[in-house]
Protein backbone atom coordinates (compact mmCIF):
# COMPACT_ATOMS: atom_id res chain seq x y z
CA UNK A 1 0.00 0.00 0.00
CA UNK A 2 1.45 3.46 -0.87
CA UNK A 3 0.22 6.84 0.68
CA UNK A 4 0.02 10.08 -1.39
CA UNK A 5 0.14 13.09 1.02
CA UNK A 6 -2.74 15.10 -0.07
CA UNK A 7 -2.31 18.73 1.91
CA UNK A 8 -5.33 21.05 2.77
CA UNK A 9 -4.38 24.46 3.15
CA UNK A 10 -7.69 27.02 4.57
CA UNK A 11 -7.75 30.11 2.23
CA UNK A 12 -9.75 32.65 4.72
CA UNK A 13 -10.22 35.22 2.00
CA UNK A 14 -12.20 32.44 -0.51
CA UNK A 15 -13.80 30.64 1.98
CA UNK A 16 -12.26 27.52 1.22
CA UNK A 17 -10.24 24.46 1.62
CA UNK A 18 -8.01 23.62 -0.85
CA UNK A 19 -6.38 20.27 -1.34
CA UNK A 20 -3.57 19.24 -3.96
CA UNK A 21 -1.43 16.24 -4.19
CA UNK A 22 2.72 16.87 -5.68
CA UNK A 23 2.85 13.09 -6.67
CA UNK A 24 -0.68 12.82 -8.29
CA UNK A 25 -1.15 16.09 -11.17
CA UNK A 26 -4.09 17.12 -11.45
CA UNK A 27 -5.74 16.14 -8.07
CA UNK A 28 -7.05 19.33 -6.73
CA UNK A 29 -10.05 19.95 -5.17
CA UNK A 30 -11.76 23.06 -3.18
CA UNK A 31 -14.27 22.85 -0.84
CA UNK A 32 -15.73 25.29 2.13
CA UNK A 33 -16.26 22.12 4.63
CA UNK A 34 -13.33 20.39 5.36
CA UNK A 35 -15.58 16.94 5.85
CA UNK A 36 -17.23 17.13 2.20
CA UNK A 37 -13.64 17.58 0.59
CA UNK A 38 -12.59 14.54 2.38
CA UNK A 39 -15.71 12.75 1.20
CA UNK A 40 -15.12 14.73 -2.23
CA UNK A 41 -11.47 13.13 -2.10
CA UNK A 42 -12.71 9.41 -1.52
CA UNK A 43 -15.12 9.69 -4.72
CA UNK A 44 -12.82 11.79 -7.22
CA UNK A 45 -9.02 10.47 -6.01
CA UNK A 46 -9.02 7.34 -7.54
CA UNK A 47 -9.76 8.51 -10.72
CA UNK A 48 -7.50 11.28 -10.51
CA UNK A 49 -4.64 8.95 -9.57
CA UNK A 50 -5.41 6.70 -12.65
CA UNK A 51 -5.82 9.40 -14.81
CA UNK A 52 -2.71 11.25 -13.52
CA UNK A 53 -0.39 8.74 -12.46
CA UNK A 54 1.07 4.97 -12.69
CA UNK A 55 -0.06 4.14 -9.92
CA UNK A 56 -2.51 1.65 -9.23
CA UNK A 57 -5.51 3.15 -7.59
CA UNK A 58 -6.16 -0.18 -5.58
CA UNK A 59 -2.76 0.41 -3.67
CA UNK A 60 -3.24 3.76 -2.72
CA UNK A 61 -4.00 5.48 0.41
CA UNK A 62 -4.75 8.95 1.22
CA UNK A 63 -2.87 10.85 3.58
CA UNK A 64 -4.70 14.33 4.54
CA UNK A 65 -2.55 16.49 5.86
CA UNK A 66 -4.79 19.75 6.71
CA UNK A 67 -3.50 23.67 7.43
CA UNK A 68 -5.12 26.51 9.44
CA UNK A 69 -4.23 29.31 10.60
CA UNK A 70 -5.61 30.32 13.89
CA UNK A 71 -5.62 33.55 15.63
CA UNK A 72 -4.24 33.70 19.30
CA UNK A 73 -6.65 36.12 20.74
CA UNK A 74 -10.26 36.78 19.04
């Protein structure tokens, strides 16, 4: 089984997550709920990664690595 980090970086200003993957092209996705782009991942990654990739969909996991920046005091 291989893992493909996938990050998740909050853009404050758009209102969204969005998600790309350096060893899979083309998998990108935005989302404003951080649960729906994880569902949104599960249904669209493997096709991405056998679109994008050599890899074999059936041996690959997805990592979600997820970034937010939170402010200290309100």
């Amino acid at each position: 089984m291989m893992d493909l980090i996938v990050r998740a970086i909050w853009d404050g200003e758009a209102g969204v997550w969005t998600a790309d993957c350096v060893d899979a092209p083309g998998l990108i996705l935005e989302h404003p709920d951080l649960d729906e782009l994880i569902e949104a991942l599960a249904d669209l990654g493997p096709d991405l990664v056998a679109a994008n990739t050599k890899f074999d969909p059936k041996a690959v996991r997805f990592k979600l690595v997820a970034e937010r920046l939170v402010a200290a005091t309100p």
